[in-house]
PDB file of N, CA and C in Angstrom:
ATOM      1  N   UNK A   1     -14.567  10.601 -36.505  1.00  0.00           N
ATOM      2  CA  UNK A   1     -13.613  11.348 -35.714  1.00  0.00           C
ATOM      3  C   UNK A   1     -14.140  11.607 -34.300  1.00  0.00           C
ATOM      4  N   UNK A   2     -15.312  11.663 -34.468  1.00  0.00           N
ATOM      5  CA  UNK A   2     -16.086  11.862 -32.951  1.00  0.00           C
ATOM      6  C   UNK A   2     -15.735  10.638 -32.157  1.00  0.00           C
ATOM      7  N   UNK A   3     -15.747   9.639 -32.409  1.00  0.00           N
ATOM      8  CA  UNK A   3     -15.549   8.217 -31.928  1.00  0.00           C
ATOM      9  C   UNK A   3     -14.163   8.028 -31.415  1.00  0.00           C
ATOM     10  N   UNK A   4     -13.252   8.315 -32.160  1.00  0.00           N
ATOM     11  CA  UNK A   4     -11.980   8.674 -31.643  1.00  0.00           C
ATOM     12  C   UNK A   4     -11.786   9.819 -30.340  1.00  0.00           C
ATOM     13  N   UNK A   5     -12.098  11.145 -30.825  1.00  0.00           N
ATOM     14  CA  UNK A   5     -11.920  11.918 -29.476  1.00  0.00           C
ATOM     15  C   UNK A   5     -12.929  11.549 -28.225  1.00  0.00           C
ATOM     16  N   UNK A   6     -13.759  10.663 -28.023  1.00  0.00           N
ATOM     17  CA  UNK A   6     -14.757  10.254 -26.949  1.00  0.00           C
ATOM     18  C   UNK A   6     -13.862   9.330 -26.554  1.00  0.00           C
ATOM     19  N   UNK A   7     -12.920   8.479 -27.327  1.00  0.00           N
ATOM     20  CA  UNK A   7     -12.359   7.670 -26.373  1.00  0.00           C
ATOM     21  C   UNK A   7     -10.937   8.095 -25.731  1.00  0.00           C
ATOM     22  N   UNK A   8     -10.088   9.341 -26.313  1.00  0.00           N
ATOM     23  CA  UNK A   8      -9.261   9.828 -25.458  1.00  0.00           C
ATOM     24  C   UNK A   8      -9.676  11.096 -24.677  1.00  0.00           C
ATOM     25  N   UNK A   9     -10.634  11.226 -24.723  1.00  0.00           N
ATOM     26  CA  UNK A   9     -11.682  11.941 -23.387  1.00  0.00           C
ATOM     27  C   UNK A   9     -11.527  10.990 -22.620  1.00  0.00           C
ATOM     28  N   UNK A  10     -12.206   9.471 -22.638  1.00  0.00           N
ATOM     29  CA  UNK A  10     -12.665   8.978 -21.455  1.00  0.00           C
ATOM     30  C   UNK A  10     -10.812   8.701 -21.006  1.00  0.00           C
ATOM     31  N   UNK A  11      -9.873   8.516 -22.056  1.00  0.00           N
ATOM     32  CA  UNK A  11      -9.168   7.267 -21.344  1.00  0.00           C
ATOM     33  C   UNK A  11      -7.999   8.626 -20.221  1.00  0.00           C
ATOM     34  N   UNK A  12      -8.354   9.797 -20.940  1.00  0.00           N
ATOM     35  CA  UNK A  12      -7.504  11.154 -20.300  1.00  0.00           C
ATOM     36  C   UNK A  12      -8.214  11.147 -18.551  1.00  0.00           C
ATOM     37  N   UNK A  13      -9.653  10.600 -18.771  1.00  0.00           N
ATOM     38  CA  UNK A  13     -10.346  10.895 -17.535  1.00  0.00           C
ATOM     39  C   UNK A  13     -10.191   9.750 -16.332  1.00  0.00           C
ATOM     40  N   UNK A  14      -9.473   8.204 -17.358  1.00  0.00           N
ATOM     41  CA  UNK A  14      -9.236   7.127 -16.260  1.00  0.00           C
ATOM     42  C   UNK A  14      -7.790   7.624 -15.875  1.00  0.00           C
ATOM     43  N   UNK A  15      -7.068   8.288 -16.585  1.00  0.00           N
ATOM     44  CA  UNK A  15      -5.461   8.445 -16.187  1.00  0.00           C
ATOM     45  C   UNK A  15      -5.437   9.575 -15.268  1.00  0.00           C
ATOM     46  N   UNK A  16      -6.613  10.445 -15.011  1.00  0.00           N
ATOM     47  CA  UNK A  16      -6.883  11.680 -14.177  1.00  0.00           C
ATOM     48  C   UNK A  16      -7.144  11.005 -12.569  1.00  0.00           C
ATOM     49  N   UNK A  17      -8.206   9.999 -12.943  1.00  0.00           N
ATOM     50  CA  UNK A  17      -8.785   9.443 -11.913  1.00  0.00           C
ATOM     51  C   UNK A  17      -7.836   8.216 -10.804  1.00  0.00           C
ATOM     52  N   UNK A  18      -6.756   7.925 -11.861  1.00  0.00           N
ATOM     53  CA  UNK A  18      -5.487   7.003 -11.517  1.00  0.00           C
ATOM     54  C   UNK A  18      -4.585   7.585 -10.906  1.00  0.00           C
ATOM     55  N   UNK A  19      -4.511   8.847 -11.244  1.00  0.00           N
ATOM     56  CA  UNK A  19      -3.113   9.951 -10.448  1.00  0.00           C
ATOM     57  C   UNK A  19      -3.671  10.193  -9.489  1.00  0.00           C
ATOM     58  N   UNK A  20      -5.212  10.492  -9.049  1.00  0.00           N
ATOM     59  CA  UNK A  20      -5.598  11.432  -8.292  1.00  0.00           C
ATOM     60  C   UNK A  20      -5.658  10.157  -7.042  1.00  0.00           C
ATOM     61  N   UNK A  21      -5.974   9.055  -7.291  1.00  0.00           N
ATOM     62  CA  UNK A  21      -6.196   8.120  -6.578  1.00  0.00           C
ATOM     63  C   UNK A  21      -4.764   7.796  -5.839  1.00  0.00           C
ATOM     64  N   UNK A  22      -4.119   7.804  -7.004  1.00  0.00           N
ATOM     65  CA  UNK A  22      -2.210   7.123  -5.950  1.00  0.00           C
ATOM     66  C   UNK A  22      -1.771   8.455  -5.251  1.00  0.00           C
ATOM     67  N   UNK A  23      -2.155   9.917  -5.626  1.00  0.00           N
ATOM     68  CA  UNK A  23      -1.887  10.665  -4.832  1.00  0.00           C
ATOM     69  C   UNK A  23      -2.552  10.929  -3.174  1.00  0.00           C
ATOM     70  N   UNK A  24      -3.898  10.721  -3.437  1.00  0.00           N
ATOM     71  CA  UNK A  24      -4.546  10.419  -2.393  1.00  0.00           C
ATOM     72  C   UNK A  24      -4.097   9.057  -0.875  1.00  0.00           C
ATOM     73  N   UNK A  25      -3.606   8.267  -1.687  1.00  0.00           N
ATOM     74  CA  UNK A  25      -2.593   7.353  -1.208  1.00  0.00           C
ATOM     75  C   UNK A  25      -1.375   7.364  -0.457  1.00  0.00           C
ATOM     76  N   UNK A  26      -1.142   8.151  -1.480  1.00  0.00           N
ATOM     77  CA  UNK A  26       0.210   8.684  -0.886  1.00  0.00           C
ATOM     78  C   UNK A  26       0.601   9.224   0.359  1.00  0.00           C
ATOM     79  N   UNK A  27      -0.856  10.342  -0.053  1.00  0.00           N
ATOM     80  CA  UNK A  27      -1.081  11.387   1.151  1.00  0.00           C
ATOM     81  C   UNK A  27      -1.050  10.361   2.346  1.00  0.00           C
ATOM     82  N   UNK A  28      -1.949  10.003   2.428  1.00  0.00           N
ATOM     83  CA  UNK A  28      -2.543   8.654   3.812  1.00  0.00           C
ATOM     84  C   UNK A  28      -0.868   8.111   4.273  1.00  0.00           C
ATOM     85  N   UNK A  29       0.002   7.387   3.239  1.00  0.00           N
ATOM     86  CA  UNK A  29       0.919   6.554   3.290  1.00  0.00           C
ATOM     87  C   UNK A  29       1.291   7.691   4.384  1.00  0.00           C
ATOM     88  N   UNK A  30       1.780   8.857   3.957  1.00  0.00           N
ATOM     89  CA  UNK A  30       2.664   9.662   4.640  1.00  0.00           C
ATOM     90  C   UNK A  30       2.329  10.510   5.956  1.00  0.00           C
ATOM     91  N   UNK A  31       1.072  10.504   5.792  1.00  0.00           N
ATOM     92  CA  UNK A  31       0.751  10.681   7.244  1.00  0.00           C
ATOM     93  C   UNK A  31       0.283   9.357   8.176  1.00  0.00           C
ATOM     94  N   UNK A  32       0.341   8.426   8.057  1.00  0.00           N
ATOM     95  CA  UNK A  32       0.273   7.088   9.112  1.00  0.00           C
ATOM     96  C   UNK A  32       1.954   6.423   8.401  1.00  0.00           C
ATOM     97  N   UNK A  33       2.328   7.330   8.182  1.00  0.00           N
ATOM     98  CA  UNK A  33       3.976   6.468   7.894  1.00  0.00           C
ATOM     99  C   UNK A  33       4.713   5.734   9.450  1.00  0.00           C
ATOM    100  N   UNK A  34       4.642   6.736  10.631  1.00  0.00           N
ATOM    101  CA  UNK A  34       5.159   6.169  11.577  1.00  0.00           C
ATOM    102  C   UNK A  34       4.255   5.043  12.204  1.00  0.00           C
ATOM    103  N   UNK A  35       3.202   5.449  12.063  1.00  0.00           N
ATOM    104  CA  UNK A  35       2.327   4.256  12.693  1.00  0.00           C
ATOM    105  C   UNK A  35       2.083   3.105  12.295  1.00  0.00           C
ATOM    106  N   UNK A  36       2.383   2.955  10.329  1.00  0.00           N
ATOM    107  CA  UNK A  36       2.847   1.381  10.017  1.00  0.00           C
ATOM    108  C   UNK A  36       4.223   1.049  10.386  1.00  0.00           C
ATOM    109  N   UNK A  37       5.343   2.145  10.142  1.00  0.00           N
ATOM    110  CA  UNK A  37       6.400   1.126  10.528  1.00  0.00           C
ATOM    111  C   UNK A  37       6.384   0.598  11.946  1.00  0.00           C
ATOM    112  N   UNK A  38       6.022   1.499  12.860  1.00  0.00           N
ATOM    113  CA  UNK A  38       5.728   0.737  14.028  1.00  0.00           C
ATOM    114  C   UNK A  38       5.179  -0.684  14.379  1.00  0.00           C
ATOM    115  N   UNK A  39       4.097  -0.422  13.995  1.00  0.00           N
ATOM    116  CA  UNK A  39       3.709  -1.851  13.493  1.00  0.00           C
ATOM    117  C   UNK A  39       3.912  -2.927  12.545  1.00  0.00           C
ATOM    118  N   UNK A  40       4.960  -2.852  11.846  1.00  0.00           N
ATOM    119  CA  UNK A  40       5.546  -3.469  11.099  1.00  0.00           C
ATOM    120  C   UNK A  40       6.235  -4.217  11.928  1.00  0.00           C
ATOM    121  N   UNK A  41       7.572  -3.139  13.009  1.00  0.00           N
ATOM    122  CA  UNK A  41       7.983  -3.667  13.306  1.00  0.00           C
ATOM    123  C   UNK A  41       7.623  -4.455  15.161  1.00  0.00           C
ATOM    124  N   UNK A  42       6.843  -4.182  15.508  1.00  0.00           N
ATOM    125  CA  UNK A  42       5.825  -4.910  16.395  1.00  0.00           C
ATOM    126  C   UNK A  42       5.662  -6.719  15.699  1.00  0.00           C
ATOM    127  N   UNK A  43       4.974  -6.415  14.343  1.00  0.00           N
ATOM    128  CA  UNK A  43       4.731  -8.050  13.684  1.00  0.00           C
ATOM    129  C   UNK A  43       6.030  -8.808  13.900  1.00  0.00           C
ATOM    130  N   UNK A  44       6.543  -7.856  13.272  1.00  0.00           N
ATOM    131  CA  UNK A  44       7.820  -8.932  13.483  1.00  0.00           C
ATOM    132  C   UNK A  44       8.737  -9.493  14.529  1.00  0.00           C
ATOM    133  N   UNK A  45       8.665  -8.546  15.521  1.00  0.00           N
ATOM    134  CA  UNK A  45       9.529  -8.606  16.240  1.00  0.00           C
ATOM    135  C   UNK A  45       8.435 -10.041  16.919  1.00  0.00           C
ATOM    136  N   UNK A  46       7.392 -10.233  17.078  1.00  0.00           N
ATOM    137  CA  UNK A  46       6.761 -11.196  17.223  1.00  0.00           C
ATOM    138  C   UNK A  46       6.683 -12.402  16.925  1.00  0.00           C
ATOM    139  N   UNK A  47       6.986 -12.013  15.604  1.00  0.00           N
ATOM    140  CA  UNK A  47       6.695 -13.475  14.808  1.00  0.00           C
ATOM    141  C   UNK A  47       8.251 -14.000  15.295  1.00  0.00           C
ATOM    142  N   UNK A  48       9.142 -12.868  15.454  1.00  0.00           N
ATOM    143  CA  UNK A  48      10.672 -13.459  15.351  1.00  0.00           C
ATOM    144  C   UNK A  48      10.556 -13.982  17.179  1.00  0.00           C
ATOM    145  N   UNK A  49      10.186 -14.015  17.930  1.00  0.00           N
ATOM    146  CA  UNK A  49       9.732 -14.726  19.123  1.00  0.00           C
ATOM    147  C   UNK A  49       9.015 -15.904  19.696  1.00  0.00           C
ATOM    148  N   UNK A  50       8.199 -15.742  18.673  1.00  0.00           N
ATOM    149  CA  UNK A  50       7.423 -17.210  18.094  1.00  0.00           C
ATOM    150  C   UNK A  50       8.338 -18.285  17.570  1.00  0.00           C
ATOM    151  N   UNK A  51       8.812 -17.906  16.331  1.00  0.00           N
ATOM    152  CA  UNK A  51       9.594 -19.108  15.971  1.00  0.00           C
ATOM    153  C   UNK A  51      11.115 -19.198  17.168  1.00  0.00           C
ATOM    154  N   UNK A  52      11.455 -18.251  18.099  1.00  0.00           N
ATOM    155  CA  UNK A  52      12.706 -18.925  18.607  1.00  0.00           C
ATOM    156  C   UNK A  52      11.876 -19.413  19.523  1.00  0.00           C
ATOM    157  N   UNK A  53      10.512 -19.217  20.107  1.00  0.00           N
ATOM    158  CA  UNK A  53      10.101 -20.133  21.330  1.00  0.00           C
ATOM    159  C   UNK A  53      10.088 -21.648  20.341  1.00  0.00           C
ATOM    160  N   UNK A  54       9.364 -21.472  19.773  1.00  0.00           N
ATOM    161  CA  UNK A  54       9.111 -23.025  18.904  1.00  0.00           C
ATOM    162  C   UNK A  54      10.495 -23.620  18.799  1.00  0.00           C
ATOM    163  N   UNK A  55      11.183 -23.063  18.013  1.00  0.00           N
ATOM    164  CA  UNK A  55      12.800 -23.477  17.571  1.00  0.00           C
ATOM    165  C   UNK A  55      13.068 -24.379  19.368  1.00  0.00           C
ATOM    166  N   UNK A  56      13.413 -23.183  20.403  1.00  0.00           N
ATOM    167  CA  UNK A  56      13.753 -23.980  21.431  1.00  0.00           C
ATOM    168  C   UNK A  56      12.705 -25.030  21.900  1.00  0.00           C
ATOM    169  N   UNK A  57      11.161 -25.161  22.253  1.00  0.00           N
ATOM    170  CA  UNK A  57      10.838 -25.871  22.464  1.00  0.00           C
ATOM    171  C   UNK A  57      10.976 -27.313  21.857  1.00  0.00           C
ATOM    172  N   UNK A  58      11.476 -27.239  20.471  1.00  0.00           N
ATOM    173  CA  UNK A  58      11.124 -28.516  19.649  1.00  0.00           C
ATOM    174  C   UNK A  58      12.887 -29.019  20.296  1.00  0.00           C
ATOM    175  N   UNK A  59      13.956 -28.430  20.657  1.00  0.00           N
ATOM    176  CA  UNK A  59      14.800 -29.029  20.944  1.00  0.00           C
ATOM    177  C   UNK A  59      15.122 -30.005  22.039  1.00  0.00           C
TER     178      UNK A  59
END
């Protein structure tokens, strides 16, 4: 029985360590939230400039 409760000890302590981690995440996500979409949309708006230079050059 000991063998049993040691392993939902540990597995209570990976599902502790799993929440605490995506919350920590989260946190970050939501405070640099404006500063990826910004740059999100920076990439793109790039990449979408790239291919119409290419597009027109190849014509």
């Amino acid at each position: 029985m000991k063998s049993k409760e040691n392993v939902l000890d540990s597995g209570i302590w990976n599902d502790i360590i799993v929440v605490v981690g995506l919350l920590i995440t989260l946190f970050v996500f939501m405070e640099y939230s404006g500063e990826i979409s910004n740059e999100v949309a920076t990439i793109v708006s790039k990449s979408l400039e790239d291919m119409n230079t290419s597009v027109a050059s190849s014509k």
